[in-house]
C-alpha atoms as a PDB file:
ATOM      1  CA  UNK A   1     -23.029   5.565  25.568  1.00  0.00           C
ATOM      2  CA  UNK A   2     -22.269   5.228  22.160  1.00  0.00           C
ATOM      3  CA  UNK A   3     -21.791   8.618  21.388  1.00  0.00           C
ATOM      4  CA  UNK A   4     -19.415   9.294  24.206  1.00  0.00           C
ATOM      5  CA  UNK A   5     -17.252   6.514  23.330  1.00  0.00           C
ATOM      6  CA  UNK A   6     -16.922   7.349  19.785  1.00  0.00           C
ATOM      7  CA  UNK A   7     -15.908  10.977  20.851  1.00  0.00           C
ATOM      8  CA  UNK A   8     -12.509   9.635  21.235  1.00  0.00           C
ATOM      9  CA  UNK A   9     -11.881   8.936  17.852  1.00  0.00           C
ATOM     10  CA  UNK A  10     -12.691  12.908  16.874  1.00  0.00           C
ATOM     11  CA  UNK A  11     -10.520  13.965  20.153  1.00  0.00           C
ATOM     12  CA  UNK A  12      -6.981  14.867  18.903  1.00  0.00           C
ATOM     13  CA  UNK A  13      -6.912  18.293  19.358  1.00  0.00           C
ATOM     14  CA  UNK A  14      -8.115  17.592  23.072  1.00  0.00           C
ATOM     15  CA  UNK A  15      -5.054  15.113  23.325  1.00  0.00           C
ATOM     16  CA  UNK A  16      -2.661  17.667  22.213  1.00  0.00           C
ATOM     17  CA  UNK A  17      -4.106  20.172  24.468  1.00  0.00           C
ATOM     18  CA  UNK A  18      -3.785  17.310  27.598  1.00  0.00           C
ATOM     19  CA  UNK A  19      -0.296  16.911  26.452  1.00  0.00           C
ATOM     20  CA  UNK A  20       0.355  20.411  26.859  1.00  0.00           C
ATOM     21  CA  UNK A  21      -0.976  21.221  30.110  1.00  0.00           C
ATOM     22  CA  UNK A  22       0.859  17.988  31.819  1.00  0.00           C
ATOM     23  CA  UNK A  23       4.098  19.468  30.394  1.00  0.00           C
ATOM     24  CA  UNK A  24       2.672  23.054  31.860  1.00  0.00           C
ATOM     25  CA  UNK A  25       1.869  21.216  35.245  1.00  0.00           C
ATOM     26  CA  UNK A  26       5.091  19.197  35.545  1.00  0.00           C
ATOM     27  CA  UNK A  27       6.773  22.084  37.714  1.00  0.00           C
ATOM     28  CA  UNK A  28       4.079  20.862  40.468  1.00  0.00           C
ATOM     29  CA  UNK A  29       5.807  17.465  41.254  1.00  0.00           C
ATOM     30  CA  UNK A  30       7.891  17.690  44.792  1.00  0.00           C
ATOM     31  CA  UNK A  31      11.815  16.847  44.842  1.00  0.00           C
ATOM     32  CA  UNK A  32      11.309  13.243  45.435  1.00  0.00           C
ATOM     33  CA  UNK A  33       9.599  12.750  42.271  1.00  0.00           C
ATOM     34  CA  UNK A  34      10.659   9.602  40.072  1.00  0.00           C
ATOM     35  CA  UNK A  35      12.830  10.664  37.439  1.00  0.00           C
ATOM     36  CA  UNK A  36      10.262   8.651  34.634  1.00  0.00           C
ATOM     37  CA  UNK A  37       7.446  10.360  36.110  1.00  0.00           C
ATOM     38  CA  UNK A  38       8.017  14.060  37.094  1.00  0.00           C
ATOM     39  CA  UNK A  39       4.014  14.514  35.967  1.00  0.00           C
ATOM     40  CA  UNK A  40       3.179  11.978  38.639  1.00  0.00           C
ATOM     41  CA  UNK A  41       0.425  14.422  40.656  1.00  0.00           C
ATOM     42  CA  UNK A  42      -0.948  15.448  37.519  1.00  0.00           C
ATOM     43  CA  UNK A  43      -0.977  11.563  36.105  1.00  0.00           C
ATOM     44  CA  UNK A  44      -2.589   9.915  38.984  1.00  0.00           C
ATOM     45  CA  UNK A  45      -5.575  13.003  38.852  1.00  0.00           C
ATOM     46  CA  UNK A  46      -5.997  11.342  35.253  1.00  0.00           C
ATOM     47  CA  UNK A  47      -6.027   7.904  36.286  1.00  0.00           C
ATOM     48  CA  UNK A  48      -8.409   8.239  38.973  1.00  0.00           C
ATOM     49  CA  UNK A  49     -11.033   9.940  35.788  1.00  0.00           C
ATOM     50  CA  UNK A  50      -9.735   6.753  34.258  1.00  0.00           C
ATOM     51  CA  UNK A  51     -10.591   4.315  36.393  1.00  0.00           C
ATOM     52  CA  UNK A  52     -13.508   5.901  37.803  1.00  0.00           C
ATOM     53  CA  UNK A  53     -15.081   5.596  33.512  1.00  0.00           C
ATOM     54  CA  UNK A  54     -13.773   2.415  33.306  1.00  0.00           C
ATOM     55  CA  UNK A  55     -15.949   1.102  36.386  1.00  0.00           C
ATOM     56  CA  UNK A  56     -18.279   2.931  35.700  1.00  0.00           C
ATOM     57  CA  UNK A  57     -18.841   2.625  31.833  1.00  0.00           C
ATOM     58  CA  UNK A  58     -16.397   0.919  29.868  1.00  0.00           C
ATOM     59  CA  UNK A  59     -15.795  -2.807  32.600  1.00  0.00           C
ATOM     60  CA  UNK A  60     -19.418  -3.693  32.866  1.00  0.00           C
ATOM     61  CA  UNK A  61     -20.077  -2.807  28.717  1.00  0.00           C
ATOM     62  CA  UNK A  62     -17.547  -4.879  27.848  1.00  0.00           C
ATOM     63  CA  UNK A  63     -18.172  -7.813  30.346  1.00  0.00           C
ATOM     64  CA  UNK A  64     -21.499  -7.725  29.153  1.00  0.00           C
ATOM     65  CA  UNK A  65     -20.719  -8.224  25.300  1.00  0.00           C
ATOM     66  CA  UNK A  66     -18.178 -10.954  26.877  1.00  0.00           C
ATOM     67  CA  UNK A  67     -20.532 -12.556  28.326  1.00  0.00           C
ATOM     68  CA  UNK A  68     -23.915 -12.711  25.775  1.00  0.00           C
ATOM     69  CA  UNK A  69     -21.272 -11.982  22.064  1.00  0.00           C
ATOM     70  CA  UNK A  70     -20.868 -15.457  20.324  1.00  0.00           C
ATOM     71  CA  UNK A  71     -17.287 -16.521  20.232  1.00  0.00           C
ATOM     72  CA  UNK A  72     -17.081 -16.787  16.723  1.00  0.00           C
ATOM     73  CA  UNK A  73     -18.377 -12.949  16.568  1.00  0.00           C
ATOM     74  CA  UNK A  74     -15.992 -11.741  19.270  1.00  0.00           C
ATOM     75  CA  UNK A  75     -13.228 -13.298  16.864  1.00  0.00           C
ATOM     76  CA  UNK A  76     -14.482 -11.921  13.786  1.00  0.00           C
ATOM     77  CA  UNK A  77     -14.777  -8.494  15.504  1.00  0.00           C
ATOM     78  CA  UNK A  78     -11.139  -8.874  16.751  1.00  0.00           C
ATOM     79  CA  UNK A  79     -10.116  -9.816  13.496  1.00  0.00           C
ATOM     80  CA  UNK A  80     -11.807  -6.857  11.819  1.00  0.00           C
ATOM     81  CA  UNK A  81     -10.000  -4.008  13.710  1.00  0.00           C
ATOM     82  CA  UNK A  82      -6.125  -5.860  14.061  1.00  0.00           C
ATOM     83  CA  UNK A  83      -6.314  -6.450   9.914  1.00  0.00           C
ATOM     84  CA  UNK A  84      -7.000  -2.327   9.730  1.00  0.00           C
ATOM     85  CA  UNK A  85      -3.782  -2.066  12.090  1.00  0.00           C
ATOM     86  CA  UNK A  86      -1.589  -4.217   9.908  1.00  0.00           C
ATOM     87  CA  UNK A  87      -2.099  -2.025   7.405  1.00  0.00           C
ATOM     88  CA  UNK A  88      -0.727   0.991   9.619  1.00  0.00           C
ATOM     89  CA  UNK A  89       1.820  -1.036  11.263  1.00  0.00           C
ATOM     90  CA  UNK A  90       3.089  -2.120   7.312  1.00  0.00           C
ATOM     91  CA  UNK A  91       3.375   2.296   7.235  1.00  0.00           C
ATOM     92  CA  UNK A  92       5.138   2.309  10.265  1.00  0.00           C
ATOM     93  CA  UNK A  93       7.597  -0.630   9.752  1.00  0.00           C
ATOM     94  CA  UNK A  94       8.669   1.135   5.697  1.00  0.00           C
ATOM     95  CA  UNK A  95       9.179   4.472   8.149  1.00  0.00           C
ATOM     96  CA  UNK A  96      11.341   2.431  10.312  1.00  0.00           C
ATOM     97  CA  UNK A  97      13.398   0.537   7.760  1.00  0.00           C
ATOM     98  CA  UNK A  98      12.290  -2.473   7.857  1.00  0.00           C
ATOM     99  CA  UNK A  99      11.315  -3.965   4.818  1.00  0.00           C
ATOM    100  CA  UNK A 100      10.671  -6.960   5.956  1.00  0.00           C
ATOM    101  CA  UNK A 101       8.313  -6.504   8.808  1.00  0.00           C
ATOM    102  CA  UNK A 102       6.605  -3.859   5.996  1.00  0.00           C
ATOM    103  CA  UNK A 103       6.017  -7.156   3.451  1.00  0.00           C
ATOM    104  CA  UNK A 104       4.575  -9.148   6.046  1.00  0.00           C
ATOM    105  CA  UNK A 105       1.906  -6.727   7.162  1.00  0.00           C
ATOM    106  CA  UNK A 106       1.310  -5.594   3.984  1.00  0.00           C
ATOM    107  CA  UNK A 107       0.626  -8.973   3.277  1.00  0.00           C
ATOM    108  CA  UNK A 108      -1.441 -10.048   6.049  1.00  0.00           C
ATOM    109  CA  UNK A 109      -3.447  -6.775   5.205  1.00  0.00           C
ATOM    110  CA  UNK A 110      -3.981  -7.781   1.423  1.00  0.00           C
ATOM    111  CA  UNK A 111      -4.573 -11.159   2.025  1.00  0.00           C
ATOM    112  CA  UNK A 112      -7.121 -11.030   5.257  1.00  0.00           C
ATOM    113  CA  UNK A 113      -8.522  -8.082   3.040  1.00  0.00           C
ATOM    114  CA  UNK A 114      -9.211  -9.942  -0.285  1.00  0.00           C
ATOM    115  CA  UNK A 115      -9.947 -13.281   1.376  1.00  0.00           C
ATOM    116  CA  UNK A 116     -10.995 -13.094   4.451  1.00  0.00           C
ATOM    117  CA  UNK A 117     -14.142 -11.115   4.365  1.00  0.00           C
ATOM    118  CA  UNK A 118     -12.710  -7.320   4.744  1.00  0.00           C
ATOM    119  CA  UNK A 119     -10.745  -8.967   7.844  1.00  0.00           C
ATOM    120  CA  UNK A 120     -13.527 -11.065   9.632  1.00  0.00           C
ATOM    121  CA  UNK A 121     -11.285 -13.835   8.862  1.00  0.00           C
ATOM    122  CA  UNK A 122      -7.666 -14.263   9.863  1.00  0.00           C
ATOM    123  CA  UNK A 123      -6.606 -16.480   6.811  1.00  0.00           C
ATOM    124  CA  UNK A 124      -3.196 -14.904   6.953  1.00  0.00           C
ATOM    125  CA  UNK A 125      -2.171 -16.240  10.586  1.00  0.00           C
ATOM    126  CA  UNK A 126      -3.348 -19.393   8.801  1.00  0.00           C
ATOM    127  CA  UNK A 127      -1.108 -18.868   6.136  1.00  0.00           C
ATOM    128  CA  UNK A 128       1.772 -18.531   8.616  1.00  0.00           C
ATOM    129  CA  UNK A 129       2.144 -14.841   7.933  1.00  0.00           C
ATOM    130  CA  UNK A 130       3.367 -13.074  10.799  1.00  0.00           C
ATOM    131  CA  UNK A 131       1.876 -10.049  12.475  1.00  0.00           C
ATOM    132  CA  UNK A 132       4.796  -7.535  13.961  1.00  0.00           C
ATOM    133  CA  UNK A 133       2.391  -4.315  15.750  1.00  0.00           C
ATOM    134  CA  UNK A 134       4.223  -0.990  14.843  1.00  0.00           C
ATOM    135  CA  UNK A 135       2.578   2.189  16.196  1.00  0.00           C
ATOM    136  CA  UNK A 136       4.471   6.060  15.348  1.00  0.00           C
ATOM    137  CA  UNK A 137       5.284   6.455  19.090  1.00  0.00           C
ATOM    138  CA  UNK A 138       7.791   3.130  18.177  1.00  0.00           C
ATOM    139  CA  UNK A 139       8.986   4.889  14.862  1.00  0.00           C
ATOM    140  CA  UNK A 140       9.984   7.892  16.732  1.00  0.00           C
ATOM    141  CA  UNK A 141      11.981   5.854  18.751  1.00  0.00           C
ATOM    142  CA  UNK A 142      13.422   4.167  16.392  1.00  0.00           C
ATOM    143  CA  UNK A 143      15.369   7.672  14.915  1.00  0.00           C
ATOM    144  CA  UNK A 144      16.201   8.316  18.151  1.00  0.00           C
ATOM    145  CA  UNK A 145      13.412  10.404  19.872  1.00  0.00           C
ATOM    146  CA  UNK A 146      13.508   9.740  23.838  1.00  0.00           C
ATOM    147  CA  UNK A 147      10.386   8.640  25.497  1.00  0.00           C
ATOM    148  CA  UNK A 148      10.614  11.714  27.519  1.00  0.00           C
ATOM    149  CA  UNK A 149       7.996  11.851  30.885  1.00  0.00           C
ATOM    150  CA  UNK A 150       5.667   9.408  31.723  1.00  0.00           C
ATOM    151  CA  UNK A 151       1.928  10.519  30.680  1.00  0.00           C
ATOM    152  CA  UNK A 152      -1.052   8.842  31.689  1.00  0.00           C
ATOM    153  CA  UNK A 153      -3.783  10.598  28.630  1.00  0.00           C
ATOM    154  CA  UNK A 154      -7.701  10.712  29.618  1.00  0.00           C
ATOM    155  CA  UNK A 155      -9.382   7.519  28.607  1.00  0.00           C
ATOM    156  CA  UNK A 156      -6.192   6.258  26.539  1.00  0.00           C
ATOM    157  CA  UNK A 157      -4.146   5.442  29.381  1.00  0.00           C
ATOM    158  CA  UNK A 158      -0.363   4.993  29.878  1.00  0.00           C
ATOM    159  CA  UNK A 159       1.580   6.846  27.661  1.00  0.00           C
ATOM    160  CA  UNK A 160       4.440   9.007  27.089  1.00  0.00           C
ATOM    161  CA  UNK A 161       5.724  12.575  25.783  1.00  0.00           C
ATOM    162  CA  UNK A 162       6.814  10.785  22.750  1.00  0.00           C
ATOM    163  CA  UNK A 163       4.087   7.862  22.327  1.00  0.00           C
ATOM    164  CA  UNK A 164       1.247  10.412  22.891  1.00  0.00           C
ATOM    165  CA  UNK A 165       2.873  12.204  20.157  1.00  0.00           C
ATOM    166  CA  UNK A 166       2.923   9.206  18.257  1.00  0.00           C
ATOM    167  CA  UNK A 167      -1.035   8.535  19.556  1.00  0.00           C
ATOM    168  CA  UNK A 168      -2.006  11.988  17.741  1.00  0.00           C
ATOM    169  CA  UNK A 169      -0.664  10.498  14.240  1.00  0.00           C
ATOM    170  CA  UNK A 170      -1.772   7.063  14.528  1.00  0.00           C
ATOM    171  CA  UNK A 171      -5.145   9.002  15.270  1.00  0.00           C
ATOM    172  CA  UNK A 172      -4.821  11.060  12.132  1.00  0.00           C
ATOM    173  CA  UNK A 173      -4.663   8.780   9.925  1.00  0.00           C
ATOM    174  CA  UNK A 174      -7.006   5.673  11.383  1.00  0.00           C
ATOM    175  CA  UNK A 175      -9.566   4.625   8.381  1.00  0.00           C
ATOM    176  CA  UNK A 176     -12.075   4.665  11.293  1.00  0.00           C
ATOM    177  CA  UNK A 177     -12.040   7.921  12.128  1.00  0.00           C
ATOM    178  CA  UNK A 178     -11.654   9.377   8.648  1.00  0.00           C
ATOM    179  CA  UNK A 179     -15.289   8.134   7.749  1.00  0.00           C
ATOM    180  CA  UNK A 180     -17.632  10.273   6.439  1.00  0.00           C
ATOM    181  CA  UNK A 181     -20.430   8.549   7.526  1.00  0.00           C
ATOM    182  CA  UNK A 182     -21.202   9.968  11.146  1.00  0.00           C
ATOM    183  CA  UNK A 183     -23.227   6.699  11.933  1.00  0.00           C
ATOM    184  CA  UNK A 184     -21.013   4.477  10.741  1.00  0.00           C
ATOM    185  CA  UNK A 185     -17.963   6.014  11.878  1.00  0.00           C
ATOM    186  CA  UNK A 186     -19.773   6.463  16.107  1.00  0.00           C
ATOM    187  CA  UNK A 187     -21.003   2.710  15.433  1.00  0.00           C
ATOM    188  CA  UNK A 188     -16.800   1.568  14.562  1.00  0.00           C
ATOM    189  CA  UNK A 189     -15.101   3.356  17.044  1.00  0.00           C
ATOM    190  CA  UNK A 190     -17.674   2.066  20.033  1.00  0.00           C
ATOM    191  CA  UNK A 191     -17.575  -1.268  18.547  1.00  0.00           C
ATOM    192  CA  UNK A 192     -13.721  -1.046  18.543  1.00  0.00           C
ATOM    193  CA  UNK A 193     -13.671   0.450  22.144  1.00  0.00           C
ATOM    194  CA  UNK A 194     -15.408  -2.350  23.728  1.00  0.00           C
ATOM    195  CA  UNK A 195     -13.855  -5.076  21.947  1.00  0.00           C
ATOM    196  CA  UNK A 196     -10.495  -3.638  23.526  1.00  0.00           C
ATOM    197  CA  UNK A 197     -11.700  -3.664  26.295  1.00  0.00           C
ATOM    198  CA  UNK A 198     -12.977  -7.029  26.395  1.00  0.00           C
ATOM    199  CA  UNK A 199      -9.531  -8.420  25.344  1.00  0.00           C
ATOM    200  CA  UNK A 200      -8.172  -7.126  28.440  1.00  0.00           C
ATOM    201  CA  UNK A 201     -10.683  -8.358  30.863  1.00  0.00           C
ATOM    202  CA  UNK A 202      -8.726 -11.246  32.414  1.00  0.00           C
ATOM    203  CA  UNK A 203      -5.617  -8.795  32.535  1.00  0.00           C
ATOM    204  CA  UNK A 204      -6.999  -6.045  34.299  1.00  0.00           C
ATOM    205  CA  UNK A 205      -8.589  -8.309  37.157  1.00  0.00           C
ATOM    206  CA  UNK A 206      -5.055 -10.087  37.583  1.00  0.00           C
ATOM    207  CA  UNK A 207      -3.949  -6.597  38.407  1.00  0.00           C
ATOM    208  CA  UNK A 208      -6.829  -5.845  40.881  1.00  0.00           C
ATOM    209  CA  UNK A 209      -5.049  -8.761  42.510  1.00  0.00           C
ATOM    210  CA  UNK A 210      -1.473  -8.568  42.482  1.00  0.00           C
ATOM    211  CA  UNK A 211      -1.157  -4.964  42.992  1.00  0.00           C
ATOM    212  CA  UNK A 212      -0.792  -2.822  46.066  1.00  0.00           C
ATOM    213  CA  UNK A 213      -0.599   0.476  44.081  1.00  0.00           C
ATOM    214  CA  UNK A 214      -1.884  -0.387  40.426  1.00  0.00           C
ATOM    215  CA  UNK A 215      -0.679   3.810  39.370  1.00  0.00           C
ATOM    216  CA  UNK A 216       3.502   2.633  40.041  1.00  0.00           C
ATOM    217  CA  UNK A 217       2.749  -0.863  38.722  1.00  0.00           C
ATOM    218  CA  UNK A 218       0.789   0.162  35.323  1.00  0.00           C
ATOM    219  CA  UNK A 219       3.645   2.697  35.082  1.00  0.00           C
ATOM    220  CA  UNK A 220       6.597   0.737  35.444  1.00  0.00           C
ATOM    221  CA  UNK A 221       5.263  -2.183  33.177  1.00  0.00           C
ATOM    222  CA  UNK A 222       4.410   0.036  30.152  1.00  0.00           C
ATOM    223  CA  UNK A 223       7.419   1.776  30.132  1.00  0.00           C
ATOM    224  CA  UNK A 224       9.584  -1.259  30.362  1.00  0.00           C
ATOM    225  CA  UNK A 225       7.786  -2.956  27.935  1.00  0.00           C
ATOM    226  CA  UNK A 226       8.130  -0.084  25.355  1.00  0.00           C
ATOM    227  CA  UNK A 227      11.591   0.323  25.952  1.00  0.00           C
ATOM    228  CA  UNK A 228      12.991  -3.149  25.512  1.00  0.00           C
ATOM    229  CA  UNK A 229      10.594  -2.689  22.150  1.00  0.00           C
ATOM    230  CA  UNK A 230      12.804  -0.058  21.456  1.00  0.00           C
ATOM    231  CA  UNK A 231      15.695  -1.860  22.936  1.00  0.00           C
ATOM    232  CA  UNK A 232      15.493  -4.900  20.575  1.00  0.00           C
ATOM    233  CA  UNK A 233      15.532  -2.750  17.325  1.00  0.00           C
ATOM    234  CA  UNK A 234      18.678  -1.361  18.313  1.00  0.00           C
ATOM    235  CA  UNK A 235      19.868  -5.047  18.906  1.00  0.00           C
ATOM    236  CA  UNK A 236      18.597  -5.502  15.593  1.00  0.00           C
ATOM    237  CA  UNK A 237      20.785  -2.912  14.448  1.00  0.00           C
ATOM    238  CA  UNK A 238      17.461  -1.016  13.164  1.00  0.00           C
ATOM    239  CA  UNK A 239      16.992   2.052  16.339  1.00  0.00           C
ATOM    240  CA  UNK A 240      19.277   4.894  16.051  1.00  0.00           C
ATOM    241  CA  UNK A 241      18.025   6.096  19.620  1.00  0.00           C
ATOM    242  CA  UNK A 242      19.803   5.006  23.024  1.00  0.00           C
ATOM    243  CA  UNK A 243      18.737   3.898  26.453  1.00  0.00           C
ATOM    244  CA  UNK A 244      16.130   6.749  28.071  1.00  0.00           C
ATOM    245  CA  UNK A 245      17.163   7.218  31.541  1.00  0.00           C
END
């Protein structure tokens, strides 16, 4: 199981090639299609694969470490792998223009880093240092790219034309994946997988719950939330790009 989750780290020519053929498929979708989603037959193929791993694989792993992981190591885990994104998001908020948002991560990053045990510890949240998460999909946004359609991407999830692009540079460029040690590097990227997972445990069964069709509700909540992300840089006066329609 390890192996096959720490495929997805080495899998960005497969994600471009996904991209691809749900752009290539998009002339399949039926005139009643919603204008967000035109790849909506092709999407809900994916997230049925989706789901089907996640109940089958990825739910019970992660409930498991839940379950039998001491707190404390959950946290240091957690820890670990959002210090490795400040350093990314730091990238992404100096490619954005925003110099302070870059400071601040580049702090947390230097300071969890250096004092807090490669990241284990979160001394900088201690420190009152704030944490602002940047991905590329956000910084192509913020120059004005439009989220174009909705994509739903084999074991990634809900995504876009432009986050997916985004995905396959934030991929790239992930300390993770660039490891030369194979063992190391499979060990990481599982490791990171579940602990993701795990995190969204509580969120996932409040869905089961509340949702009659959990495709159109996952949809319509991640691509609201990412625009009003990109909304409230151009509040900021920071985002160059307008409303997607």
């Amino acid at each position: 199981m390890k192996d096959t989750l720490a495929k997805t780290s080495r899998s960005t020519g497969l994600l471009a090639g996904g991209m691809a053929l749900a752009v290539l498929t998009g002339c399949a979708t039926g005139p009643d299609a919603n204008p967000r989603d035109p790849l909506e037959p092709f999407n809900r193929g994916v997230y049925r694969f989706n789901d089907a791993v996640d109940t089958a694989v990825l739910k019970p792993v992660a409930t498991v470490y839940k379950d039998v992981t001491p707190s404390p190591v959950q946290t240091g885990v957690n820890n670990f792998f959002s210090n490795i994104g400040d350093l990314w998001s730091a990238a992404n908020a100096a490619l954005q223009l925003r110099p302070r948002e870059a400071t601040e991560n580049l702090m947390r990053f230097s300071v969890n880093t250096v004092f807090g045990l490669a990241g284990l510890l979160d001394i900088a949240t201690e420190a009152r240092i704030p944490r602002t998460r940047l991905d590329f999909g956000q910084t192509l946004g913020r120059w004005g790219a439009p989220s174009g359609a909705y994509l739903v991407l084999p074991i990634f999830g809900p995504s876009s034309v432009r986050d997916g692009t985004g995905l396959v540079v934030d991929m790239s460029v992930d300390p993770v994946s660039g490891l030369n040690d194979v063992s190391a590097r499979n060990s990481l990227t599982a490791l990171r997988v579940v602990d993701t997972r795990a995190g969204l445990l509580r969120a996932s069964s409040l869905l089961e719950d509340a949702a009659l069709d959990k495709y159109s509700f996952t949809r319509d909540l991640y691509l609201n939330r990412r625009q009003s992300q990109i909304d409230d840089m151009i509040d900021k006066g920071i985002g160059l790009g307008g409303r997607d329609q």
